[in-house]
C-alpha atoms as a PDB file:
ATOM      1  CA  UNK A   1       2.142  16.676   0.348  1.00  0.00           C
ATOM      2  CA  UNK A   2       0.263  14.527   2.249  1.00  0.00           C
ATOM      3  CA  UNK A   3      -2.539  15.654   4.142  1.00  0.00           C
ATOM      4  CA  UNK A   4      -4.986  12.934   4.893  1.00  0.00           C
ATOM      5  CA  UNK A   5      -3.811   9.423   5.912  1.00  0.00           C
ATOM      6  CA  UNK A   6      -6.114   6.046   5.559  1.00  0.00           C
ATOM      7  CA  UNK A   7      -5.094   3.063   7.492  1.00  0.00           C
ATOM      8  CA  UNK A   8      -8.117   0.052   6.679  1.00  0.00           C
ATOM      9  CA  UNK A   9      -7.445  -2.081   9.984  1.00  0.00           C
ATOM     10  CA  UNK A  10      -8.215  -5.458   8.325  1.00  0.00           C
ATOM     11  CA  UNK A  11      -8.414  -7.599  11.912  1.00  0.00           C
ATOM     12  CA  UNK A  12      -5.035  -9.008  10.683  1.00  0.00           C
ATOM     13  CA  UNK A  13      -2.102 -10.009  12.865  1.00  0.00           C
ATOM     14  CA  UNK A  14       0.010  -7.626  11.498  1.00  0.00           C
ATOM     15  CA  UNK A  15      -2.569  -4.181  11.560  1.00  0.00           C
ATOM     16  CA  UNK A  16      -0.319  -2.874  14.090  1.00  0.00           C
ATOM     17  CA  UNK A  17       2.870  -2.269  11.855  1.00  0.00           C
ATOM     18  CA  UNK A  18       0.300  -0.483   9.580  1.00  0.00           C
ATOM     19  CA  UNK A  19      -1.402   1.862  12.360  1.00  0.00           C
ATOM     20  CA  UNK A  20       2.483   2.436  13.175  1.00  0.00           C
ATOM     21  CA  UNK A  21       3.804   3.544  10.397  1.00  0.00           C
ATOM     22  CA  UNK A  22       0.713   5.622   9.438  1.00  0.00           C
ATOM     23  CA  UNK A  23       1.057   7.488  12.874  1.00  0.00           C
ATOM     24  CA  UNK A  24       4.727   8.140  12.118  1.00  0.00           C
ATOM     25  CA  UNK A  25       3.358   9.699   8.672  1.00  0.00           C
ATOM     26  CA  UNK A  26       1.279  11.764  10.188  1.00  0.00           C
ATOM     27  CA  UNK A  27       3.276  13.274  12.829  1.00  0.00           C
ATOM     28  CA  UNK A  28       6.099  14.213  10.319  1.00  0.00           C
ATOM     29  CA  UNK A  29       3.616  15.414   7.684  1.00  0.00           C
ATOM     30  CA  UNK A  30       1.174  16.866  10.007  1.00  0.00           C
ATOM     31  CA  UNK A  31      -1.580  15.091   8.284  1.00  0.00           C
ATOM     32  CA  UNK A  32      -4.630  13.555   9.459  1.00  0.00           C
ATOM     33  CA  UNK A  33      -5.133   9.954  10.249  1.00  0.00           C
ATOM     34  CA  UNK A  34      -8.642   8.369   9.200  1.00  0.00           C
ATOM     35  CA  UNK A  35      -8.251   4.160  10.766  1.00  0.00           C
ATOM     36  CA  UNK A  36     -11.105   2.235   8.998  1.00  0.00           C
ATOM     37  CA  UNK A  37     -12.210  -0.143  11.381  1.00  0.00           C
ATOM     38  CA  UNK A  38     -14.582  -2.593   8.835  1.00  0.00           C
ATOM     39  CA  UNK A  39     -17.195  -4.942   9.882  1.00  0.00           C
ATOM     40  CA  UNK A  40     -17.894  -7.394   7.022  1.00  0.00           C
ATOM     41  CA  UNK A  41     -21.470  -7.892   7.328  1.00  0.00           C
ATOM     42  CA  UNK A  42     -21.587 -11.309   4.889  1.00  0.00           C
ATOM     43  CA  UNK A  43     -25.165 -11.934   2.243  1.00  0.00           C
ATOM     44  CA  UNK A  44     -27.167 -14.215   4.394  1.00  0.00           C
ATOM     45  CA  UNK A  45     -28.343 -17.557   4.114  1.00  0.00           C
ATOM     46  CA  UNK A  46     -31.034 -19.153   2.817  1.00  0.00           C
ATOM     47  CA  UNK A  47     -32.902 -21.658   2.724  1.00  0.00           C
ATOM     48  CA  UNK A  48     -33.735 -24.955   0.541  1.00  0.00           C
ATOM     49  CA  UNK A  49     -35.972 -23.101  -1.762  1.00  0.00           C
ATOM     50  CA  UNK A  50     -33.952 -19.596  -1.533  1.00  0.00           C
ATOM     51  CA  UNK A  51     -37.054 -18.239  -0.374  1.00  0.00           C
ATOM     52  CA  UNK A  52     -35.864 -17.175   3.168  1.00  0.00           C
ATOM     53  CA  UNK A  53     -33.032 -15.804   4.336  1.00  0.00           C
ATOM     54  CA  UNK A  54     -31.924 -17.410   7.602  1.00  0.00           C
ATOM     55  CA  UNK A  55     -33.463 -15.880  11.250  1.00  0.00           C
ATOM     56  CA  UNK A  56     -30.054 -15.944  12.317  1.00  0.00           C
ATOM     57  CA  UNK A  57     -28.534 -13.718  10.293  1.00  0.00           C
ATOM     58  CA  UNK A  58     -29.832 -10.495  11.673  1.00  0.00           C
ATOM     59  CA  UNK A  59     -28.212 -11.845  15.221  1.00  0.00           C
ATOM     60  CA  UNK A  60     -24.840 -12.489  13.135  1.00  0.00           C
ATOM     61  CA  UNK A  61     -24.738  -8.885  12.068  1.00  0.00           C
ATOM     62  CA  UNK A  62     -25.552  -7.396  15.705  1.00  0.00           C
ATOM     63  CA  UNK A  63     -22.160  -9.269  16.695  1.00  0.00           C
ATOM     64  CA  UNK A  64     -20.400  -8.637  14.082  1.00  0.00           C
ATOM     65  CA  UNK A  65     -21.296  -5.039  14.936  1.00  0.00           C
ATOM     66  CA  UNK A  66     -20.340  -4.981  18.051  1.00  0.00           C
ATOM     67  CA  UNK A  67     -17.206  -6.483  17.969  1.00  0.00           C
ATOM     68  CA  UNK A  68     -16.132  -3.645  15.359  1.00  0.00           C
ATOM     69  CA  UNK A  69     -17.469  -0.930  17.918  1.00  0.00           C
ATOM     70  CA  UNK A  70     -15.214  -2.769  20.538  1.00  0.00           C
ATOM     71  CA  UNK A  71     -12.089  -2.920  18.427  1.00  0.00           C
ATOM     72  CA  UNK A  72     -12.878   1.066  17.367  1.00  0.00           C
ATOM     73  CA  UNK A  73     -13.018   1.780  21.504  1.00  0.00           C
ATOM     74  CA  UNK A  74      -9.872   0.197  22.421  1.00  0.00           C
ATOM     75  CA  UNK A  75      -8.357   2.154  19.164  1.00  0.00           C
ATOM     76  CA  UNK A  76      -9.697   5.089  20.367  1.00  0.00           C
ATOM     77  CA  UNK A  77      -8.393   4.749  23.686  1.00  0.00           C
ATOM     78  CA  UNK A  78      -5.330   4.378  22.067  1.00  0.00           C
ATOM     79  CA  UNK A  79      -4.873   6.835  19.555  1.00  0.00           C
ATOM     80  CA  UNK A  80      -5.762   9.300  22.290  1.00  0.00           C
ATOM     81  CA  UNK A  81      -2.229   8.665  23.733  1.00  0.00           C
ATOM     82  CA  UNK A  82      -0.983  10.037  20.160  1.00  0.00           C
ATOM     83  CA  UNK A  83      -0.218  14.029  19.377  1.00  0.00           C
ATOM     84  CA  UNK A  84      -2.096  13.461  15.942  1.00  0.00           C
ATOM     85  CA  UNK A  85      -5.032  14.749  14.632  1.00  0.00           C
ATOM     86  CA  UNK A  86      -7.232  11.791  13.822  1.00  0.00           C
ATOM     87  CA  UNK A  87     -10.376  10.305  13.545  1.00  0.00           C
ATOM     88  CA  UNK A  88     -11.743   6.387  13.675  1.00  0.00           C
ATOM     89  CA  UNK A  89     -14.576   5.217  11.691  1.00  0.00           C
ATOM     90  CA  UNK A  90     -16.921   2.316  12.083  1.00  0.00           C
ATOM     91  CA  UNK A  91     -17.374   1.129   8.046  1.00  0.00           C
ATOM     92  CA  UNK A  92     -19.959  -1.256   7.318  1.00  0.00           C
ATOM     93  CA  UNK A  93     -19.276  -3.756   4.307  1.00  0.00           C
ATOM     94  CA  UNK A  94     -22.905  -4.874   3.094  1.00  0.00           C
ATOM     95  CA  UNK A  95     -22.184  -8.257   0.970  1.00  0.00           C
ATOM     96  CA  UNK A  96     -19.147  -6.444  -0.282  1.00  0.00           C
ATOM     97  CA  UNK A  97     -15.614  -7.807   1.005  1.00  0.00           C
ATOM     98  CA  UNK A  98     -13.869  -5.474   3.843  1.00  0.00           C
ATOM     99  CA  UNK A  99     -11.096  -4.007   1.265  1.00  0.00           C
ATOM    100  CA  UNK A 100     -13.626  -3.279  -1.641  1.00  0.00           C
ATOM    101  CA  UNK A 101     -15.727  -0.832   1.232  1.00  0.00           C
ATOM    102  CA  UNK A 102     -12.284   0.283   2.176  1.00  0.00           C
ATOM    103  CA  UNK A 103     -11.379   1.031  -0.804  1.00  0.00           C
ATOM    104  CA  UNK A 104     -14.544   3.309  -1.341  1.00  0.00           C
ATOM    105  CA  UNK A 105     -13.798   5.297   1.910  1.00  0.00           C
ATOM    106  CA  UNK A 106      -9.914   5.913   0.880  1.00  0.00           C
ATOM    107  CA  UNK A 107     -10.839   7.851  -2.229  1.00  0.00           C
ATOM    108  CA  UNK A 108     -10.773  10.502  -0.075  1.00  0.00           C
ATOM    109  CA  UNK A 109      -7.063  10.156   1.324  1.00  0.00           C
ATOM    110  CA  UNK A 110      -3.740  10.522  -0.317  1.00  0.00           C
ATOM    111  CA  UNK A 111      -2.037   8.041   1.081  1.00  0.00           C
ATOM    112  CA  UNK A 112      -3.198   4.492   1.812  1.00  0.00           C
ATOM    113  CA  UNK A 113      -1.346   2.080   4.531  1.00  0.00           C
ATOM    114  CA  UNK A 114      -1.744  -0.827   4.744  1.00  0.00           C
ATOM    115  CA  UNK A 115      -0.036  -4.517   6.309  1.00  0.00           C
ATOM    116  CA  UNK A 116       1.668  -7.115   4.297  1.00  0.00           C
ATOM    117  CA  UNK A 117       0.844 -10.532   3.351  1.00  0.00           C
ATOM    118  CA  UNK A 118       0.334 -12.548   6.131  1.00  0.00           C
ATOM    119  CA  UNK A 119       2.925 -15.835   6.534  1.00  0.00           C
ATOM    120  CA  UNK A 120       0.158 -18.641   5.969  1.00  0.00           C
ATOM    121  CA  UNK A 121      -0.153 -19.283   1.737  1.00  0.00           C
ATOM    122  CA  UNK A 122      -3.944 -19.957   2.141  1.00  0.00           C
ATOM    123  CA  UNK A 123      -4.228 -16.124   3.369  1.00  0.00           C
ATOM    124  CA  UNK A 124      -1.970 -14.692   0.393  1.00  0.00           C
ATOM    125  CA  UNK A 125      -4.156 -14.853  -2.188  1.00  0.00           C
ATOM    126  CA  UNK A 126      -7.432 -12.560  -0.488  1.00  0.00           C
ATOM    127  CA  UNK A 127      -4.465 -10.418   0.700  1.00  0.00           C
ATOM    128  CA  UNK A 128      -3.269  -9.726  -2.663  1.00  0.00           C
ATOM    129  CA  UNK A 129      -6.253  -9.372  -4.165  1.00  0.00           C
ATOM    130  CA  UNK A 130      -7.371  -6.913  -1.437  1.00  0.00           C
ATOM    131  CA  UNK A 131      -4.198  -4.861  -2.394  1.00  0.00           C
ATOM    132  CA  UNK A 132      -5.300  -5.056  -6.242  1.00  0.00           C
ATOM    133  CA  UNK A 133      -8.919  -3.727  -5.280  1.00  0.00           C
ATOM    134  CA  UNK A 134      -7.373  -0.762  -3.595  1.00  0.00           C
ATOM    135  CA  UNK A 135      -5.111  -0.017  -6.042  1.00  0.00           C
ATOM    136  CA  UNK A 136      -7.060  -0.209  -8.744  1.00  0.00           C
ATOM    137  CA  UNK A 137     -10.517   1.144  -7.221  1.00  0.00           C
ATOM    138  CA  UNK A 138      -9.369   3.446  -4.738  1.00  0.00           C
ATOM    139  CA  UNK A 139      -7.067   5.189  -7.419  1.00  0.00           C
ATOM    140  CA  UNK A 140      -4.786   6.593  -4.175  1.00  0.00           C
ATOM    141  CA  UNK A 141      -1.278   4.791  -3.787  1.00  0.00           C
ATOM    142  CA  UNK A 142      -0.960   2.204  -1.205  1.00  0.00           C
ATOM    143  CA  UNK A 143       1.964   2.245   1.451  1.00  0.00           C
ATOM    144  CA  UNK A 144       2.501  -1.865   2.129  1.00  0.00           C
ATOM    145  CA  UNK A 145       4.244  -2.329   5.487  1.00  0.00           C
ATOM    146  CA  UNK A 146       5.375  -6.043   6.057  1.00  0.00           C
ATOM    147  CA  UNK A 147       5.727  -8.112   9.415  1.00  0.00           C
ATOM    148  CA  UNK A 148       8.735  -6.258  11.629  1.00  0.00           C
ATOM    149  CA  UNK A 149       9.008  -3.465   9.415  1.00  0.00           C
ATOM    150  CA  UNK A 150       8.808   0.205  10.111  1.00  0.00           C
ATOM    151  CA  UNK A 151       9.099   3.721   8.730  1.00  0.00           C
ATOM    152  CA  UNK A 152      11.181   6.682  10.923  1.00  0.00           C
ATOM    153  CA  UNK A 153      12.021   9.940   9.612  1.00  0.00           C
ATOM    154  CA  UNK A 154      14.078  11.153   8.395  1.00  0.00           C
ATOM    155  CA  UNK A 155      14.737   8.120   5.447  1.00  0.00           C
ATOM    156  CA  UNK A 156      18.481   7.673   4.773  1.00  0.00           C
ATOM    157  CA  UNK A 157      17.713   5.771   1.122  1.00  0.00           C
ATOM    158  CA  UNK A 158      14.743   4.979  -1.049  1.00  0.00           C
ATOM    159  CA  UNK A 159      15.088   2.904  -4.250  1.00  0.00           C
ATOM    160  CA  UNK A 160      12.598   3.898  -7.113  1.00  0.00           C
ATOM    161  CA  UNK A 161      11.811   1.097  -9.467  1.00  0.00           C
ATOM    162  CA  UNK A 162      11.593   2.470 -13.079  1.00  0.00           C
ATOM    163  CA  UNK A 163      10.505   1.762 -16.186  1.00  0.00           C
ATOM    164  CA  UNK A 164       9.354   3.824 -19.138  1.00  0.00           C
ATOM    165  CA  UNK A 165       5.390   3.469 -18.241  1.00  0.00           C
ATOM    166  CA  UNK A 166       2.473   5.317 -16.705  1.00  0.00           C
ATOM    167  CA  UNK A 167       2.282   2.991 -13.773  1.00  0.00           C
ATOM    168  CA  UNK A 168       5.681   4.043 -12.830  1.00  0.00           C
ATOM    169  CA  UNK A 169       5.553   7.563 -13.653  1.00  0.00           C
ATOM    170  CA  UNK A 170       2.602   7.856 -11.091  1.00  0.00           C
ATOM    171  CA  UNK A 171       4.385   6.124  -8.617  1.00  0.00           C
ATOM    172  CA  UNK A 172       7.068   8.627  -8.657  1.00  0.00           C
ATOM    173  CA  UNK A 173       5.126  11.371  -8.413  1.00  0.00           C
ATOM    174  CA  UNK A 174       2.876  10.168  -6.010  1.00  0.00           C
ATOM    175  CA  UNK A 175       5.742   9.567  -3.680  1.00  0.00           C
ATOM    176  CA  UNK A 176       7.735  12.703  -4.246  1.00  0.00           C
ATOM    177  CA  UNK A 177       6.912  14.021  -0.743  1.00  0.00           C
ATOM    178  CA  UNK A 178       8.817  11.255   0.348  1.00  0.00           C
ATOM    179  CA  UNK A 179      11.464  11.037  -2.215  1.00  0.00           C
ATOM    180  CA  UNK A 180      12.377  14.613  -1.295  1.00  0.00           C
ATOM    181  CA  UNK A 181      12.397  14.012   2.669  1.00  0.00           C
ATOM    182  CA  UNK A 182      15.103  11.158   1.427  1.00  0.00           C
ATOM    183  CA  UNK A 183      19.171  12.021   1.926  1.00  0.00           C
ATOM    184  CA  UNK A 184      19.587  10.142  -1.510  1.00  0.00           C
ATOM    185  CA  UNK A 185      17.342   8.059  -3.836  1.00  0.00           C
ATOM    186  CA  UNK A 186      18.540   4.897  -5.990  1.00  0.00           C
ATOM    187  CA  UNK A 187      16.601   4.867  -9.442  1.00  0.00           C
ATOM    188  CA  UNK A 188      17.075   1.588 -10.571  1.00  0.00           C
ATOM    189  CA  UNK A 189      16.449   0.954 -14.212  1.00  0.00           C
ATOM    190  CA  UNK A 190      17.011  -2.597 -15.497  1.00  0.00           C
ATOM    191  CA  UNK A 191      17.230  -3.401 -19.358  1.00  0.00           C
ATOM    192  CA  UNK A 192      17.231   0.437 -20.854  1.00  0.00           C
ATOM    193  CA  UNK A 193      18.400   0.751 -23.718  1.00  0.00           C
ATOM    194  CA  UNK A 194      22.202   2.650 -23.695  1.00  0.00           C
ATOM    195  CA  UNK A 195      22.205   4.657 -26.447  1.00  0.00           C
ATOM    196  CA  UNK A 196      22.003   8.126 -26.973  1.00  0.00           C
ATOM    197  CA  UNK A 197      18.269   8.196 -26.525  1.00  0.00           C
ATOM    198  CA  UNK A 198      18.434   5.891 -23.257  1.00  0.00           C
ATOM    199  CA  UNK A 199      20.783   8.208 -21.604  1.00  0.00           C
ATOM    200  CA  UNK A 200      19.154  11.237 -22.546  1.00  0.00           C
ATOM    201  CA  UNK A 201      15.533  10.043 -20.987  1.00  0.00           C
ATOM    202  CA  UNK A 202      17.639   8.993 -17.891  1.00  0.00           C
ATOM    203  CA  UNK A 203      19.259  12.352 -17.791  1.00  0.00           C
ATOM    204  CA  UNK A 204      15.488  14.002 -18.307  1.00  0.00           C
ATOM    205  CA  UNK A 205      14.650  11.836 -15.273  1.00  0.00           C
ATOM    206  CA  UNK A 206      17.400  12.899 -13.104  1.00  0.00           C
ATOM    207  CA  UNK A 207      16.608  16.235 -13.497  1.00  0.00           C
ATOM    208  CA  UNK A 208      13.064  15.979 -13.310  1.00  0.00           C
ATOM    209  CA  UNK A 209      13.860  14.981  -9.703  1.00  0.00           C
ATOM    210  CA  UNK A 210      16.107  17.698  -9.189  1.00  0.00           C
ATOM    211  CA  UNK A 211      13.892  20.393  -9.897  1.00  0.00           C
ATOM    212  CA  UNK A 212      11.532  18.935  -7.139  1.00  0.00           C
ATOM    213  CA  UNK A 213      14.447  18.807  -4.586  1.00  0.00           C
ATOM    214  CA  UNK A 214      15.347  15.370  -4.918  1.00  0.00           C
ATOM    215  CA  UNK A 215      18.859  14.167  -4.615  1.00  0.00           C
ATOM    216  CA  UNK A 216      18.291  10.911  -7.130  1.00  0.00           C
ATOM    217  CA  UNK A 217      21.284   9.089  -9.398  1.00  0.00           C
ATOM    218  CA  UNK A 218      20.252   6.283 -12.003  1.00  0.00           C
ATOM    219  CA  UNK A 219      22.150   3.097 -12.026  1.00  0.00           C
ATOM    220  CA  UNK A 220      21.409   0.947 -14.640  1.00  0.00           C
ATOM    221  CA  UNK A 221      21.409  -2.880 -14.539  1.00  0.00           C
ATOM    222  CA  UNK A 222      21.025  -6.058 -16.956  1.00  0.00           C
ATOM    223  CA  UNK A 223      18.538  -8.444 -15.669  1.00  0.00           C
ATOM    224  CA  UNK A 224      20.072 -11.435 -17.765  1.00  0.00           C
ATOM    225  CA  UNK A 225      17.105 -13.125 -17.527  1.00  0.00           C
ATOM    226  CA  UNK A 226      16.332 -13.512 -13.656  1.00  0.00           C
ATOM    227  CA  UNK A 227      13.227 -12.268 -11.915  1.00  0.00           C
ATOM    228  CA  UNK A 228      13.112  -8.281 -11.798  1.00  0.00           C
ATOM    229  CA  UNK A 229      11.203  -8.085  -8.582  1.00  0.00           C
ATOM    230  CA  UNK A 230      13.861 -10.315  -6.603  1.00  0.00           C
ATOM    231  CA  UNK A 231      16.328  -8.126  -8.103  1.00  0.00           C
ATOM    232  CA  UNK A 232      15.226  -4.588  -7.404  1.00  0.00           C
ATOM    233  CA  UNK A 233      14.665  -6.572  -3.414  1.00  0.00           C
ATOM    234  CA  UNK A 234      18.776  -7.453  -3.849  1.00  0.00           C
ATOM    235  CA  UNK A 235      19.049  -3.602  -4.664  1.00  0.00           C
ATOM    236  CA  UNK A 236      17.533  -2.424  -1.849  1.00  0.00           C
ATOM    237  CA  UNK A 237      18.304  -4.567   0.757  1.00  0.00           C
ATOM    238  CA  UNK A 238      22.202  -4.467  -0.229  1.00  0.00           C
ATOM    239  CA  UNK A 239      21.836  -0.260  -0.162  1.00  0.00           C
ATOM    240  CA  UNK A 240      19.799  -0.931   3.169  1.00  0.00           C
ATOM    241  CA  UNK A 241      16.920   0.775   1.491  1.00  0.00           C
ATOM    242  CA  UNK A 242      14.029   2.517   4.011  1.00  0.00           C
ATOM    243  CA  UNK A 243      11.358   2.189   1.267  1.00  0.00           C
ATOM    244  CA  UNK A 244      10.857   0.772  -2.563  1.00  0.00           C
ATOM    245  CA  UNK A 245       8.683   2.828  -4.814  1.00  0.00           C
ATOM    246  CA  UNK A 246       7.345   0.695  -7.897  1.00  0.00           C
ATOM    247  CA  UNK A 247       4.120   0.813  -9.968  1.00  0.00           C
ATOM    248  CA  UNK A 248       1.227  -1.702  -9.729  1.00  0.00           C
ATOM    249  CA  UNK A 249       1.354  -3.296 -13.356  1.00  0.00           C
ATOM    250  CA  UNK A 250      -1.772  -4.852 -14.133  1.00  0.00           C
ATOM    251  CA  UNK A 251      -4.906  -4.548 -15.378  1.00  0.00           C
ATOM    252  CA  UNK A 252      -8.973  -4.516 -13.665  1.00  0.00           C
ATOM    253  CA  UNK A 253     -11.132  -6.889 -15.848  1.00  0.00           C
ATOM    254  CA  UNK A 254      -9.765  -9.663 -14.238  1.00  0.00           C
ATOM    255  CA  UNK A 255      -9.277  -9.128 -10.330  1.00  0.00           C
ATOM    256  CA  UNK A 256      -7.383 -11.935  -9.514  1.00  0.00           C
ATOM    257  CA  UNK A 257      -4.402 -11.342 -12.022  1.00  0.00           C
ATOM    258  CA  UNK A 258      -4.808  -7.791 -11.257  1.00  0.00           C
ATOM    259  CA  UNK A 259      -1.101  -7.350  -9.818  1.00  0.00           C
ATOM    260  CA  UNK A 260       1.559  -8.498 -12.347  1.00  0.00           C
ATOM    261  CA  UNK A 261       4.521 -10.250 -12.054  1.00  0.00           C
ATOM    262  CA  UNK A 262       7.168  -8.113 -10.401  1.00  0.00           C
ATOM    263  CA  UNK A 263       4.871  -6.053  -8.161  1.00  0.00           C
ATOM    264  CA  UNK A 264       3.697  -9.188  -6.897  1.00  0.00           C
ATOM    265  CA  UNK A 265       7.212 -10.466  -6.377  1.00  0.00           C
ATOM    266  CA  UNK A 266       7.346  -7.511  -4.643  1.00  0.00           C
ATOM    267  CA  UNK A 267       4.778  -7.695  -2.338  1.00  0.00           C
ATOM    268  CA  UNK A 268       5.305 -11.237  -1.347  1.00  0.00           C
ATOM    269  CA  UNK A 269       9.239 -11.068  -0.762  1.00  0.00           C
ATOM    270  CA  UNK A 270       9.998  -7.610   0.304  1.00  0.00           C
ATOM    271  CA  UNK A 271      10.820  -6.944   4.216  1.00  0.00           C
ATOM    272  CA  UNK A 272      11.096  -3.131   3.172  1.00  0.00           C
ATOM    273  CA  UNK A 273       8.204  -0.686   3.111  1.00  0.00           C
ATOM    274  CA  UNK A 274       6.873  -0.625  -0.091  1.00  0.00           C
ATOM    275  CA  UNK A 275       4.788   2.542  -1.904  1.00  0.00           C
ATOM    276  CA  UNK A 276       2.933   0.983  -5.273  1.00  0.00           C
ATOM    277  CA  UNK A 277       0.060   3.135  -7.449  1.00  0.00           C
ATOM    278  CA  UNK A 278      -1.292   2.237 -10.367  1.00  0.00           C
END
């Protein structure tokens, strides 16, 4: 169940579909709601000789400051309108970027929501890599809510991305509160293997779900070769899908590559609420 609800409020365009569906989360779960608002307070210059950082920089940081403690008041003022317990926080991030601090305050939540990638190409790239540094150092799954999209209770249909892996298996079970508030769930399993033992581990899967209340049928699929992330998208946009579970494949030596293939096919293309852990 979830009982305490991060939203990192990046300064982004689209923070307000975040803080939106986080507030709807909270209401139905009767959960907290922590909103991270994170002033990145940048290393400062120096210097010819590096011997001296710049006099400026102290000035910088008192704006920088300030504008985060104006942003938090007008949140506040906001929030105050809202019949949910929450809380806002000024976070400082001290020569670290804004998600890595988030990412150290959400260790404390169990859910994590954040925006989707932003429309301009230059900005995907930090975005993504903002997502992998949550994933992957906050440990907590991350609810991604892109441009126009929204979450309302109750969900009609969920589609749960599976394969035969740890990333997925924590996905499902770090969505099950949700997968249970769903009338029905799609699991959609592409390439398994038909046989005896392939049926049998989607039958233990099935039922698995079952015994946690969750109305779930598996419907296998070929991918013949074309991109799995654009087709589990066709899935769930032809079912009319409120929300796509799928693991974060990847791995955290190398940040940058640290979302794989189809997750970030996912995140880049998907109009639908998306819940990823890793």
């Amino acid at each position: 169940m979830f009982r305490d609800i991060a939203v990192p409020m990046t300064g982004g365009s689209y923070d307000d579909y975040a803080l939106q569906a986080a507030l709807s989360l909270s209401a139905h779960y009767q959960a907290k709601l922590a909103a991270l608002e994170i002033v990145e307070l940048p290393m400062p210059a120096y210097d010819t000789w590096a011997l001296t950082p710049d006099p400026g920089t102290m000035d910088l940081y008192d704006t920088l400051r300030k504008s985060a403690e104006e942003r938090s008041a007008r949140l506040r003022q906001r929030l105050a309108k809202e019949k949910v317990v929450h809380r806002i926080r000024t976070v400082e991030a001290l020569y670290i970027s804004a998600w890595d601090a988030a990412a150290r305050e959400a260790v404390y939540a169990d859910l994590i929501v954040v925006p989707g990638f932003s429309r301009k190409e230059e900005k995907r790239t930090a975005h993504a890599n903002g997502v992998a540094s949550l994933l992957i150092e906050a440990g907590r799954p991350i609810l991604v809510i892109p441009e126009q999209a929204s979450l309302v209770f109750p969900l009609n249909k969920v589609v749960l991305a599976w394969r035969s892996s740890k990333e997925a298996s924590r996905a499902l079970h770090d969505a099950i509160p949700l997968l249970r508030d769903a009338k029905s769930v799609d699991v959609l399993i592409y390439d398994e293997d038909q046989g005896a033992p392939g049926k049998e581990r989607q039958n233990n899967l099935i039922g698995h779900l079952a015994a946690h209340d969750v109305n779930a049928k598996a419907i296998v699929r070929k991918s013949r070769g074309i991109d799995i992330g654009s087709l589990i998208l066709s899935h769930a946009e032809k079912v009319d899908a409120d929300l796509v579970v799928a693991g974060g494949y990847g791995h955290s030596r190398f940040r940058e590559w640290a979302l794989g293939g189809v997750t970030r096919e996912l995140l880049r293309s998907s109009r639908i609420p998306l819940l990823l852990s890793h």
